[in-house]
Protein backbone atom coordinates (compact mmCIF):
# COMPACT_ATOMS: atom_id res chain seq x y z
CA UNK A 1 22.04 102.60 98.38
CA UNK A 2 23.06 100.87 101.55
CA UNK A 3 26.42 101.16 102.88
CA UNK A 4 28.52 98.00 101.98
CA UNK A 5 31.35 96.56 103.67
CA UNK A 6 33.96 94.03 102.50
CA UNK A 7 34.13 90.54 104.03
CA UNK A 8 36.83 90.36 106.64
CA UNK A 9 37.97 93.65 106.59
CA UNK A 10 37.45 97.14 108.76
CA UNK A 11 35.56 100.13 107.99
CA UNK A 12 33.27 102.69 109.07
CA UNK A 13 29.89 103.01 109.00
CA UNK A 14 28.39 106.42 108.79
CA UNK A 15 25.13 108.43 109.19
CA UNK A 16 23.75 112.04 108.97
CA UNK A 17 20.66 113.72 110.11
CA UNK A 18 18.79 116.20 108.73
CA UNK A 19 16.27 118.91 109.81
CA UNK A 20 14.82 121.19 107.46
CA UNK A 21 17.66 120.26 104.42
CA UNK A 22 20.42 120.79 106.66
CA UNK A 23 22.51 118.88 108.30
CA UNK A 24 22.29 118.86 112.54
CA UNK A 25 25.15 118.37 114.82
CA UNK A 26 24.30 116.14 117.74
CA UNK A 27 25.58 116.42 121.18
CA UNK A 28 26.45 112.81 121.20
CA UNK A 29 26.32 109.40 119.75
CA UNK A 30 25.83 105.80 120.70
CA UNK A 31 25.54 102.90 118.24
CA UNK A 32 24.08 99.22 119.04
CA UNK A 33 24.68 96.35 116.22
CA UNK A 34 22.59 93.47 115.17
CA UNK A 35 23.30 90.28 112.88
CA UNK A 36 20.92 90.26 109.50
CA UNK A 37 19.03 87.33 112.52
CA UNK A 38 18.69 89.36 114.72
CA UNK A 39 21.56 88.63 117.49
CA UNK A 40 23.77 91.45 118.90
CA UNK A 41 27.30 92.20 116.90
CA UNK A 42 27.85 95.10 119.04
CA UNK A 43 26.91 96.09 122.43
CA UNK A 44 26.05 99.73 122.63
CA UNK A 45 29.30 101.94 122.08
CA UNK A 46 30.27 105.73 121.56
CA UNK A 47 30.00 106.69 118.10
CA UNK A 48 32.01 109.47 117.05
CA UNK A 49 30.40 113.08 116.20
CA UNK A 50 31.97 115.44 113.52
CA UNK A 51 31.79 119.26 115.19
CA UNK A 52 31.09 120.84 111.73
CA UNK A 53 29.29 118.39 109.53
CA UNK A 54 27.35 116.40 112.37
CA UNK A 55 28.62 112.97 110.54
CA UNK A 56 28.58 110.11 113.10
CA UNK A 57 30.58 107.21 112.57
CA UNK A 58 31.85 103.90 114.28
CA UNK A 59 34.31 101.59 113.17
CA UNK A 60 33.62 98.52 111.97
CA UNK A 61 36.16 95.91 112.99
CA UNK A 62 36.53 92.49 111.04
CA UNK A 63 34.77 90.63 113.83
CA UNK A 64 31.79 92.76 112.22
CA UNK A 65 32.40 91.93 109.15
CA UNK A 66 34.01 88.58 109.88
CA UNK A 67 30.37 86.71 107.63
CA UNK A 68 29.23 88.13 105.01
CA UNK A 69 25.15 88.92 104.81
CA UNK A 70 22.65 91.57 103.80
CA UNK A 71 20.43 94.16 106.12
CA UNK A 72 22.54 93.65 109.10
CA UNK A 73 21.22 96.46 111.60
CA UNK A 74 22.65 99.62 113.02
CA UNK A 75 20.68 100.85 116.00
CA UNK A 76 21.83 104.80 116.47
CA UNK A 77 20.83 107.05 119.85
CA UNK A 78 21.67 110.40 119.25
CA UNK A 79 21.57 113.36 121.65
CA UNK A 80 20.53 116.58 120.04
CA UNK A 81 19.43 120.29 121.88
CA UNK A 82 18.85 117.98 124.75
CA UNK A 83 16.40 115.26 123.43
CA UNK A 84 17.63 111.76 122.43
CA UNK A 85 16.50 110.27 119.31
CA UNK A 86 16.96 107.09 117.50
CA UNK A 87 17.50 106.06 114.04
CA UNK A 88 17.82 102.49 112.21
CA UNK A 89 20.31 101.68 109.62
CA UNK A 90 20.68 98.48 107.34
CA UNK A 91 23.86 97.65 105.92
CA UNK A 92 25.58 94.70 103.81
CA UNK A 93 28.96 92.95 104.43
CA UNK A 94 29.69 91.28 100.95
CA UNK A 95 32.73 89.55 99.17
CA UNK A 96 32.93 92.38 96.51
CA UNK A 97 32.65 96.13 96.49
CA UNK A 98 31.69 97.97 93.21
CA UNK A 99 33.08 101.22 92.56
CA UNK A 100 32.50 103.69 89.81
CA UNK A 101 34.52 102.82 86.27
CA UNK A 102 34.06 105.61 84.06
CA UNK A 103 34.34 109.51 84.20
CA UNK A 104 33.46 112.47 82.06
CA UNK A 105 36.28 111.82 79.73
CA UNK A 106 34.74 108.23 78.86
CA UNK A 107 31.07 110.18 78.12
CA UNK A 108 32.97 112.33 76.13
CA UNK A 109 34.85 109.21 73.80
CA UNK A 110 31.51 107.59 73.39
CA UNK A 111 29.54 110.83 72.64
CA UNK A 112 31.43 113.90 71.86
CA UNK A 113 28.29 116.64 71.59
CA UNK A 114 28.15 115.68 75.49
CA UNK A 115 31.32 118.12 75.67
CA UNK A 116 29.61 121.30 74.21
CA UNK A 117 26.60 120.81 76.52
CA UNK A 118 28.16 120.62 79.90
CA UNK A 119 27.87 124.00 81.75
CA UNK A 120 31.17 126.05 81.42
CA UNK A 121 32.29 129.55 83.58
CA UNK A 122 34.43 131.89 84.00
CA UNK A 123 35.84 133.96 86.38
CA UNK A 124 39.01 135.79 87.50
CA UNK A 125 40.60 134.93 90.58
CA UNK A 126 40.53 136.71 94.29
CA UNK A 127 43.61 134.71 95.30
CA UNK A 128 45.08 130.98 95.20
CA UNK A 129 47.56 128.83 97.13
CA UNK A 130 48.91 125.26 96.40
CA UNK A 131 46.09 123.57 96.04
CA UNK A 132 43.39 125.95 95.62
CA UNK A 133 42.33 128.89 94.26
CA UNK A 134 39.73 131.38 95.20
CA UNK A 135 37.05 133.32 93.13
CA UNK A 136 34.44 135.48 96.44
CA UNK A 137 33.45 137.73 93.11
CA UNK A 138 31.35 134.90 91.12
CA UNK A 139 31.39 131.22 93.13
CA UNK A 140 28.56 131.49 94.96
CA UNK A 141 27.12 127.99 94.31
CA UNK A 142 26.25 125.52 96.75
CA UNK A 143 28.94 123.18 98.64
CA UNK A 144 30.58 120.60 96.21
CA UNK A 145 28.61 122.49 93.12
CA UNK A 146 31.95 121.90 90.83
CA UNK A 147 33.46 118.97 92.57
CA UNK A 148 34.20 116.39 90.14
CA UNK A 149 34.85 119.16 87.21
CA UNK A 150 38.06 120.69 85.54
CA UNK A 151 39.42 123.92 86.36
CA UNK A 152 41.97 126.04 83.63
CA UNK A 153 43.64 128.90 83.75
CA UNK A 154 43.55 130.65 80.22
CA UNK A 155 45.36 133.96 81.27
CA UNK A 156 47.40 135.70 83.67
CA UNK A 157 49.40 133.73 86.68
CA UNK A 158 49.57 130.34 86.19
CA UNK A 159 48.01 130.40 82.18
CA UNK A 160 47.20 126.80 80.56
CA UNK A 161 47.16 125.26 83.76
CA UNK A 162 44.52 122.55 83.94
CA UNK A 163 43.26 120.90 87.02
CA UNK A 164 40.96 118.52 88.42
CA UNK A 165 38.20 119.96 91.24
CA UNK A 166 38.26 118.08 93.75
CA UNK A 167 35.74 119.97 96.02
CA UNK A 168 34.08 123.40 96.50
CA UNK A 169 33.51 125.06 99.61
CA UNK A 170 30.45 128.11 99.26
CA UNK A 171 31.35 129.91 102.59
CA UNK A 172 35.07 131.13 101.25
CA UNK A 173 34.11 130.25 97.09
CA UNK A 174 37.00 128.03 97.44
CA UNK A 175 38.27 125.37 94.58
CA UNK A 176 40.50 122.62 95.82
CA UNK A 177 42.69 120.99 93.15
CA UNK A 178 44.74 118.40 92.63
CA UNK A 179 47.21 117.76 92.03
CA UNK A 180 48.73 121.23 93.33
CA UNK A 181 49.44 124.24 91.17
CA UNK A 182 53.11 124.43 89.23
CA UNK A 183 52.39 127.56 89.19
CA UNK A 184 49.87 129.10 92.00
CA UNK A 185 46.88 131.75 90.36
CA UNK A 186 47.15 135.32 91.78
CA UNK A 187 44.57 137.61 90.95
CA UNK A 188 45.71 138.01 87.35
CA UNK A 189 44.74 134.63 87.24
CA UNK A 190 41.34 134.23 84.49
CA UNK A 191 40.03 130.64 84.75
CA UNK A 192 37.47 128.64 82.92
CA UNK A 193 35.49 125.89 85.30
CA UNK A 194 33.71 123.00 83.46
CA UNK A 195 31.39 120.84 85.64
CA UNK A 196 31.65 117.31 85.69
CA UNK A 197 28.84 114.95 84.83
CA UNK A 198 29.69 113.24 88.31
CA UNK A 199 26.31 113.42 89.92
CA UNK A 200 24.54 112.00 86.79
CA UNK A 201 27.10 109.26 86.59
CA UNK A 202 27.08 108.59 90.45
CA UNK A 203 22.85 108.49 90.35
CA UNK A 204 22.74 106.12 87.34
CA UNK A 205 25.95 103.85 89.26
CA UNK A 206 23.42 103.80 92.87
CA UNK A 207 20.38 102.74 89.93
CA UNK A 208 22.46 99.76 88.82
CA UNK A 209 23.56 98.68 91.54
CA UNK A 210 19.96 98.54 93.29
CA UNK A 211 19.26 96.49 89.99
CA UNK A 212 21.94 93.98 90.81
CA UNK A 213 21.25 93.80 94.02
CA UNK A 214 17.26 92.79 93.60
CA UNK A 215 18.31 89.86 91.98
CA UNK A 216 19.20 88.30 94.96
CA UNK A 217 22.64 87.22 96.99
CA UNK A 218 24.30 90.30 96.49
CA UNK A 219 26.36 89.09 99.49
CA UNK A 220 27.67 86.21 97.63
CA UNK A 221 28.42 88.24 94.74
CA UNK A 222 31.51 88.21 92.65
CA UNK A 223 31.48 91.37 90.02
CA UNK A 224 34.47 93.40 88.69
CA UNK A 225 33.71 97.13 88.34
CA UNK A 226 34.61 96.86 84.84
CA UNK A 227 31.82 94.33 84.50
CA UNK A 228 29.73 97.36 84.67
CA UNK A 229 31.43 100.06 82.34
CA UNK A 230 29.74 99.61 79.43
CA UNK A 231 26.11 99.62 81.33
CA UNK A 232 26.82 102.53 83.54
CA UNK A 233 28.22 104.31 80.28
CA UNK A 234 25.07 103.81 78.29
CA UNK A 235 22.71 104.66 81.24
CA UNK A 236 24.64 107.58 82.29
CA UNK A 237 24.05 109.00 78.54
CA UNK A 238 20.72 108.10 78.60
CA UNK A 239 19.69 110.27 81.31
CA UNK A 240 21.76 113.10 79.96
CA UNK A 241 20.24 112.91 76.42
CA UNK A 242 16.87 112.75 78.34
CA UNK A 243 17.84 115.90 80.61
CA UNK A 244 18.58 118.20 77.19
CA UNK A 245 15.77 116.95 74.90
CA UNK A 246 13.23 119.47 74.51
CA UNK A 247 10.35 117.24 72.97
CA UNK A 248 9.79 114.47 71.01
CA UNK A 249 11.70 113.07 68.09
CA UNK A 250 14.32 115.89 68.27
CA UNK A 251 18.10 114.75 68.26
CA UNK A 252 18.78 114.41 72.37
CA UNK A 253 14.85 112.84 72.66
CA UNK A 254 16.51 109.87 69.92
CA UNK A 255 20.04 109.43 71.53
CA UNK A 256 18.25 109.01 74.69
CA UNK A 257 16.06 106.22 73.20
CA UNK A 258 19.31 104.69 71.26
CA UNK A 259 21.21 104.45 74.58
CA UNK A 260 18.42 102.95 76.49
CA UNK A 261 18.67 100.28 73.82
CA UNK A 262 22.72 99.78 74.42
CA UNK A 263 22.04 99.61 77.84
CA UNK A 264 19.31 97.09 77.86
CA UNK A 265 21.56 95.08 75.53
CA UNK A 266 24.79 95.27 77.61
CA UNK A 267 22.90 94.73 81.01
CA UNK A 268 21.01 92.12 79.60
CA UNK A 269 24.31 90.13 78.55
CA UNK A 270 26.29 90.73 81.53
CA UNK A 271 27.30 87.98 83.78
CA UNK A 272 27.30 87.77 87.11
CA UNK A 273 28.58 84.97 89.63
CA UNK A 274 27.88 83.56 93.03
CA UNK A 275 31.03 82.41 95.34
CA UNK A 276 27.93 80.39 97.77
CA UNK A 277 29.97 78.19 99.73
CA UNK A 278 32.95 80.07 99.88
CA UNK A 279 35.51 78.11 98.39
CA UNK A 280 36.52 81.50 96.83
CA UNK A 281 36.01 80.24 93.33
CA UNK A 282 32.58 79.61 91.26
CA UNK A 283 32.12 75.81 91.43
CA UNK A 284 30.48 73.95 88.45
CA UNK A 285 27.16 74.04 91.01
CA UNK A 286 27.38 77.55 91.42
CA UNK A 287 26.29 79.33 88.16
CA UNK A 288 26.88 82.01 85.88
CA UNK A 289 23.74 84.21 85.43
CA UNK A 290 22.58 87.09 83.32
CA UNK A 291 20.87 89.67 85.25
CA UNK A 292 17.90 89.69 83.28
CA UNK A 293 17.34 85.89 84.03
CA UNK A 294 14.72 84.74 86.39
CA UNK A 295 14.97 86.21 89.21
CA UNK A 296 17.39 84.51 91.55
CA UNK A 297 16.05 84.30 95.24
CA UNK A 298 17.96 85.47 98.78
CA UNK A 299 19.57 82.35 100.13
């Protein structure tokens, strides 16, 4: 999905390059910005390089942002073992942001089996501080693997301590928490990890949005996130029921069909509105629409 930013306010647009599924770092950055017509928003400028992850990023003021449109253009030169390269970028400025409204505890309330099918570890701990603790025996999974997921300790140091991961680093098999330990794990310390159904929920929240966003205006949008729980719930169970049945007609193949139902039904009745003339509030002119109506056409 496009990067979005809010009408009026500052933030920072961002891009990474990739060569052969990893990440490059690039000598240097410069970053030219157009209108969504065409005219220049931004002179070329320095962008900012990050040393380890090779993230550039430039930030957006609110005289970029100051009108709010779609595929406004980001024109990146990049520097990179010596040859410069270029890369385009579209992004939005619109009146309202979505974020994500539901996590693995909501999956859980709506569908409890979900619970005993999410993958579950354990491990005993090579050390720990504040706000992490460290396992170079059995983490060996890629960056991020558990981020999202819960972390407990069931014995030794630190026992019934329960956690949220907030990111996983391969190189040292570290687990950041938060918030910190009461308690910080020693290598006594026996954990159970439970991974989080964040990259499912994340994938179906980038498929909904895409959805919304072919119907036209997004720009001139005005949607709540929790206009979208109950969609991104169902859809989010959907795939998972899909992802564990093993053929037709068996119990995950017909939750999977039942939730593509609930979905269709609560996308189908959702309502979205335009703010057009920004008035900031939906005149009687300006009205209410289902997404599954006609489709309604870029201004």
């Amino acid at each position: 999905m496009k990067q979005q930013f809010l009408k009026e306010k500052s933030g920072t647009i961002q891009l990474s390059v990739y060569d052969s599924n990893r990440a490059i770092v690039p000598d240097s950055a410069k970053i030219t910005l157009y209108t969504a017509s065409g005219g220049t928003l931004q002179a070329q400028a320095d962008a900012s390089v990050d040393s380890t992850t090779g993230e550039m990023t430039y930030s957006l003021t609110t005289t970029h942002t100051a009108d709010h449109d779609l595929n406004y253009k980001a024109i990146w030169e990049y520097v990179y073992n010596g040859t410069t390269y270029y890369e385009t970028q579209l992004f939005d400025v619109v009146k309202s942001i979505l974020s994500i409204p539901i996590t693995d505890d909501d999956l859980y309330a709506e569908l409890g089996t979900l619970r005993d099918t999410n993958e579950q570890v354990q491990g005993t701990a090579s050390g720990g501080g504040a706000a992490y603790i460290d396992d170079t025996t059995s983490r060996k999974e890629e960056n991020d693997y558990w981020k999202g997921g819960r972390i407990e300790i069931i014995s030794g140091t630190g026992v019934n301590q329960k956690r949220d991961v907030t990111g996983f680093t391969q190189s040292t098999s570290r687990l950041a928490v938060s918030p910190d330990w009461t308690t910080t794990p020693d290598t006594t310390s026996i954990y159970r990890l439970v991974k989080s159904f964040y990259a499912k929920i994340n994938q179906c929240f980038e498929e909904i949005e895409t959805m919304i966003y072919n119907k036209g205006k997004r720009h001139s949008l005005i949607l709540e996130s929790s206009q979208i729980k109950y969609p991104l719930l169902y859809l989010t169970i959907h795939k998972i029921c899909q992802d564990n049945a093993d053929e037709a007609e068996d119990k995950w193949d017909r939750l999977a069909i039942r939730y593509m139902e609930k979905f269709d039904k609560a996308f189908d009745t959702m309502t979205v509105e335009y703010d057009e003339d920004e008035s900031g509030t939906i005149d009687l002119d300006e009205e209410t629409h289902h997404p599954s109506e006609v489709r309604i056409f870029r201004t």
